[in-house]
C-alpha atoms as a PDB file:
ATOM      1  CA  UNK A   1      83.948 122.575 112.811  1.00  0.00           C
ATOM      2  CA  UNK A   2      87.461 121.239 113.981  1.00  0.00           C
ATOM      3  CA  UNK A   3      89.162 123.038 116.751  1.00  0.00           C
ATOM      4  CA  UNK A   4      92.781 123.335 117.024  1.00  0.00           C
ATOM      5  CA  UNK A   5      95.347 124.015 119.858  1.00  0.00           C
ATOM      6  CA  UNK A   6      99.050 124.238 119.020  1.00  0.00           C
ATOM      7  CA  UNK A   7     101.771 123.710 121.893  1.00  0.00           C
ATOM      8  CA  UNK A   8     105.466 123.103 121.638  1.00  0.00           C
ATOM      9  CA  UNK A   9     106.609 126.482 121.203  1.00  0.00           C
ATOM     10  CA  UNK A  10     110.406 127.623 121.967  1.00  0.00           C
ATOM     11  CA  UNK A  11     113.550 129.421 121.668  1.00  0.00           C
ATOM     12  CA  UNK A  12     116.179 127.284 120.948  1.00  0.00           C
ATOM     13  CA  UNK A  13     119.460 127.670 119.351  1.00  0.00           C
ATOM     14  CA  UNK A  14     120.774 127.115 115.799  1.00  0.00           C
ATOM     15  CA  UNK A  15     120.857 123.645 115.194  1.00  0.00           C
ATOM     16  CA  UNK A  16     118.573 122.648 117.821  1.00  0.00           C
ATOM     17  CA  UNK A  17     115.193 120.511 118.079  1.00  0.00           C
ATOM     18  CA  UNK A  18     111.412 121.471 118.929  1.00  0.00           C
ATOM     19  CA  UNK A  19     108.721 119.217 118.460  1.00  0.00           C
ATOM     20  CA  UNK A  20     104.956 121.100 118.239  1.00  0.00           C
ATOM     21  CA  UNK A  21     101.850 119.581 118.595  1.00  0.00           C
ATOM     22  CA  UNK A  22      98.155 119.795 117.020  1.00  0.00           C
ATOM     23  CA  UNK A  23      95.453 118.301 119.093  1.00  0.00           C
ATOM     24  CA  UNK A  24      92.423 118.092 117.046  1.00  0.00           C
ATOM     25  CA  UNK A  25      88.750 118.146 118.557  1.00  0.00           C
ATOM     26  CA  UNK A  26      85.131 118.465 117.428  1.00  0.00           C
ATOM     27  CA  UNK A  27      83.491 116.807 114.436  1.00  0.00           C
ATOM     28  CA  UNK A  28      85.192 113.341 112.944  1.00  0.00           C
ATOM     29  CA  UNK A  29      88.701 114.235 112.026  1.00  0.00           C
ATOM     30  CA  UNK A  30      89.192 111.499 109.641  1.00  0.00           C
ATOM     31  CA  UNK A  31      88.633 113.073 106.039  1.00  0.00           C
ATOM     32  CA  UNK A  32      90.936 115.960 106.866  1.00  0.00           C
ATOM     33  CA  UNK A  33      94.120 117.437 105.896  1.00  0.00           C
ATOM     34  CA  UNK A  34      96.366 118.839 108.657  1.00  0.00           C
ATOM     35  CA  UNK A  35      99.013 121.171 107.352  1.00  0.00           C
ATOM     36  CA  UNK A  36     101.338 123.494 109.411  1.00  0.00           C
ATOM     37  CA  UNK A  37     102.419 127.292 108.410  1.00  0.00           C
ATOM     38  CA  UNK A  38     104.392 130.080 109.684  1.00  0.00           C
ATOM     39  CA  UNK A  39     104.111 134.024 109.429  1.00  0.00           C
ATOM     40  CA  UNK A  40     107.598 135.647 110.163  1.00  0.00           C
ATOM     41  CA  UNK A  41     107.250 139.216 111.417  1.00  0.00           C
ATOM     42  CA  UNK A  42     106.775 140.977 108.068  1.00  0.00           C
ATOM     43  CA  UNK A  43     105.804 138.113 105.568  1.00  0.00           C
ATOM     44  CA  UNK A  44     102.485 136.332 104.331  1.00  0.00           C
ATOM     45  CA  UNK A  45     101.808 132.904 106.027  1.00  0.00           C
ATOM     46  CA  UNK A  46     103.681 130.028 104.346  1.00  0.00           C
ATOM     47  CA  UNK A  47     102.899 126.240 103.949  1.00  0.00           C
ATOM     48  CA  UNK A  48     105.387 124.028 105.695  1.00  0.00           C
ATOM     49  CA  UNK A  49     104.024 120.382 105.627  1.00  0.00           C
ATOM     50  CA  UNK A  50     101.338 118.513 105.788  1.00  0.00           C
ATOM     51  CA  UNK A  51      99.486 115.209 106.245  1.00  0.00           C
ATOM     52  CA  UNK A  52      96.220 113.308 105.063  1.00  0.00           C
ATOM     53  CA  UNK A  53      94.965 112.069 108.215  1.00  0.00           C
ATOM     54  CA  UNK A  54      93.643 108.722 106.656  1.00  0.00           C
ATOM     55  CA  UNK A  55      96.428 107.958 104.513  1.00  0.00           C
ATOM     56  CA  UNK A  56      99.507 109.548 106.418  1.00  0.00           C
ATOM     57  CA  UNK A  57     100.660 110.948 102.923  1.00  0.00           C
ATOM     58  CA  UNK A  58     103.159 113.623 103.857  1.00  0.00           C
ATOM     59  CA  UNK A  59     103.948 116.848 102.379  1.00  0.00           C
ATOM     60  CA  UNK A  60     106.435 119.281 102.559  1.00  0.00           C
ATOM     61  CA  UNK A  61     107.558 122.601 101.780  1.00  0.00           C
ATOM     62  CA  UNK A  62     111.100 122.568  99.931  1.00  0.00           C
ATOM     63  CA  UNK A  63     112.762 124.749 102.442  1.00  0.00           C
ATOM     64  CA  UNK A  64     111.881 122.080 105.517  1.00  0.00           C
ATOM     65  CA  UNK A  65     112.446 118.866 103.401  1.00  0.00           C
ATOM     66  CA  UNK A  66     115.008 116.580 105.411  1.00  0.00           C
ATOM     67  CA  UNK A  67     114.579 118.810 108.369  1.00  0.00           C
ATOM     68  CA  UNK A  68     111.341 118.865 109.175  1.00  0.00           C
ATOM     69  CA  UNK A  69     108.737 115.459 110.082  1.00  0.00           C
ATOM     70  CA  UNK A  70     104.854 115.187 110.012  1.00  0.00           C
ATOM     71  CA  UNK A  71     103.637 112.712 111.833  1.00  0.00           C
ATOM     72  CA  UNK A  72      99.572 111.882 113.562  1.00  0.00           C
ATOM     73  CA  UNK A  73      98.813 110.226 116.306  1.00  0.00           C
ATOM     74  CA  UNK A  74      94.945 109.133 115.197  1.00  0.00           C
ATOM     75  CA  UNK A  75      93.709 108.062 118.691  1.00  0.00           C
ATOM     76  CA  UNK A  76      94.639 111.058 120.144  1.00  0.00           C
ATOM     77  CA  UNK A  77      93.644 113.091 117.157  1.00  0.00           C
ATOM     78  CA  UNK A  78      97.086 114.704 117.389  1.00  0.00           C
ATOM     79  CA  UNK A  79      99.638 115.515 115.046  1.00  0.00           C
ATOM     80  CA  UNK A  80     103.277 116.085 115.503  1.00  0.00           C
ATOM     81  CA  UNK A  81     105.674 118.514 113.899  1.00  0.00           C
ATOM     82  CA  UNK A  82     109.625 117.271 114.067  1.00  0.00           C
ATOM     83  CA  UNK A  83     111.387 119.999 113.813  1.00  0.00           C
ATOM     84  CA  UNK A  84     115.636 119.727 113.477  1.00  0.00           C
ATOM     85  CA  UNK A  85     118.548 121.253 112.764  1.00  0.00           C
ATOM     86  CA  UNK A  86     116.207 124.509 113.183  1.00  0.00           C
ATOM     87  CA  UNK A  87     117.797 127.991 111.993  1.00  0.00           C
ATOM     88  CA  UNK A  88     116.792 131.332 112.765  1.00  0.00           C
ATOM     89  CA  UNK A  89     115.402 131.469 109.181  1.00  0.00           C
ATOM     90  CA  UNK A  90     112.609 128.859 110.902  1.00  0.00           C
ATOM     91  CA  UNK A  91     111.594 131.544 113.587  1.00  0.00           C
ATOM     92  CA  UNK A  92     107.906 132.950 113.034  1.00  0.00           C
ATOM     93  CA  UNK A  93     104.632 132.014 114.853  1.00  0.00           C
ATOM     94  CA  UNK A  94     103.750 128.306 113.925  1.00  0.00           C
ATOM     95  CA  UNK A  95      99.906 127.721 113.304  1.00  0.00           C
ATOM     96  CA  UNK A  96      98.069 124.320 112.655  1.00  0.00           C
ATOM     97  CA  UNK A  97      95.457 124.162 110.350  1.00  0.00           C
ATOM     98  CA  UNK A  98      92.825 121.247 108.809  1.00  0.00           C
ATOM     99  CA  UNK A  99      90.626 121.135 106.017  1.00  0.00           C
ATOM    100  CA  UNK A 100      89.013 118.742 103.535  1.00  0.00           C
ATOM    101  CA  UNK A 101      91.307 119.697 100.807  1.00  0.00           C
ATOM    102  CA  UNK A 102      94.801 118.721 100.110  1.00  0.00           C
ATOM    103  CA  UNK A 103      95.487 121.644  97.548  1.00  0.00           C
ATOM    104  CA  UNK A 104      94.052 124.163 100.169  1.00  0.00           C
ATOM    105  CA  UNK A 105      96.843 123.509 102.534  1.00  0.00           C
ATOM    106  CA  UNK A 106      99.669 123.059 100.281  1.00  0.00           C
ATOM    107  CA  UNK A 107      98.879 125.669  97.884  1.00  0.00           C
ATOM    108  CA  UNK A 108      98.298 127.949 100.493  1.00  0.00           C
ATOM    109  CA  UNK A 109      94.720 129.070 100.043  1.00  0.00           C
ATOM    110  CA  UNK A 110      94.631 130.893 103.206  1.00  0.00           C
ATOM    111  CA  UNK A 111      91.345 132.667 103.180  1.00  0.00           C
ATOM    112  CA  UNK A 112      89.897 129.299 102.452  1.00  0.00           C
ATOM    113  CA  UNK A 113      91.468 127.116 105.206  1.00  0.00           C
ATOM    114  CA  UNK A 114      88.242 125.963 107.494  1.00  0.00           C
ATOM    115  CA  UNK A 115      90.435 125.662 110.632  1.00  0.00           C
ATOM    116  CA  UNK A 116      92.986 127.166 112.538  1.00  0.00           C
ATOM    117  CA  UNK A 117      94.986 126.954 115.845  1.00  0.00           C
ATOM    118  CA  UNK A 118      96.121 130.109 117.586  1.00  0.00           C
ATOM    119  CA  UNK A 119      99.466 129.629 116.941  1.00  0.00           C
ATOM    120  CA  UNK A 120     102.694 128.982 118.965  1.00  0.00           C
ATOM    121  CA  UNK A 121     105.890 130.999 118.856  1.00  0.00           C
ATOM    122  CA  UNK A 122     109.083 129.491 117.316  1.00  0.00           C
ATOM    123  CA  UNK A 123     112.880 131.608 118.153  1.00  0.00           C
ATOM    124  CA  UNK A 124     115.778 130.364 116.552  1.00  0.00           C
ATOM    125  CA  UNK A 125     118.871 131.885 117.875  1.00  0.00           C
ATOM    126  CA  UNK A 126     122.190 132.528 116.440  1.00  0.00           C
END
């Protein structure tokens, strides 16, 4: 089992920057996936990007394409979500998760996700 803790959480104003991180521990990391989603008050979780730890390959959801950057850090088992010209659409809790599958993370499969972070609170201001 791979735990996860999330930090980097913020408000910020429209237009700003935050930059979360993932630090992974447990079990080897290396055949994972790493993806990031977000639950705004009200909606289901959504994908917003993710990474194959041995490749790098990057992913991303359509609405954080050119905003948004994935990147790892694989000696310190930590990944990093970029995070610009933020608007207060972006505001929900951000959570980190990993699992062996690529399609679990990007297509969402959210009851099937092995691992989780608790989460760290994103508010965009007007």
């Amino acid at each position: 089992q791979v735990q996860l803790v999330e930090s980097g959480g913020s408000v910020v104003q429209a237009g700003g920057s935050l930059r979360l991180s993932c630090a992974a521990s447990g079990r080897t990391f290396s055949p994972y996936v790493m993806g990031w989603f977000r639950q705004a008050p009200g909606k289901e979780r959504e994908f917003v990007a993710a990474i194959g730890w041995t490749t790098g390959s990057t992913y991303y959801a359509d609405s954080v394409k050119g905003r948004f950057t994935l990147s790892r850090d694989n000696a310190k088992n930590t990944a990093y979500l970029q995070m610009n010209n933020l608007t207060p659409e972006d505001t929900a809790v951000y959570y980190c998760a990993a699992d062996r599958s690529l399609a679990t993370i990007t297509r969402a499969r959210i009851a099937d996700i092995r691992s989780w972070g608790q989460g760290t609170q994103v508010t965009v201001s007007s």
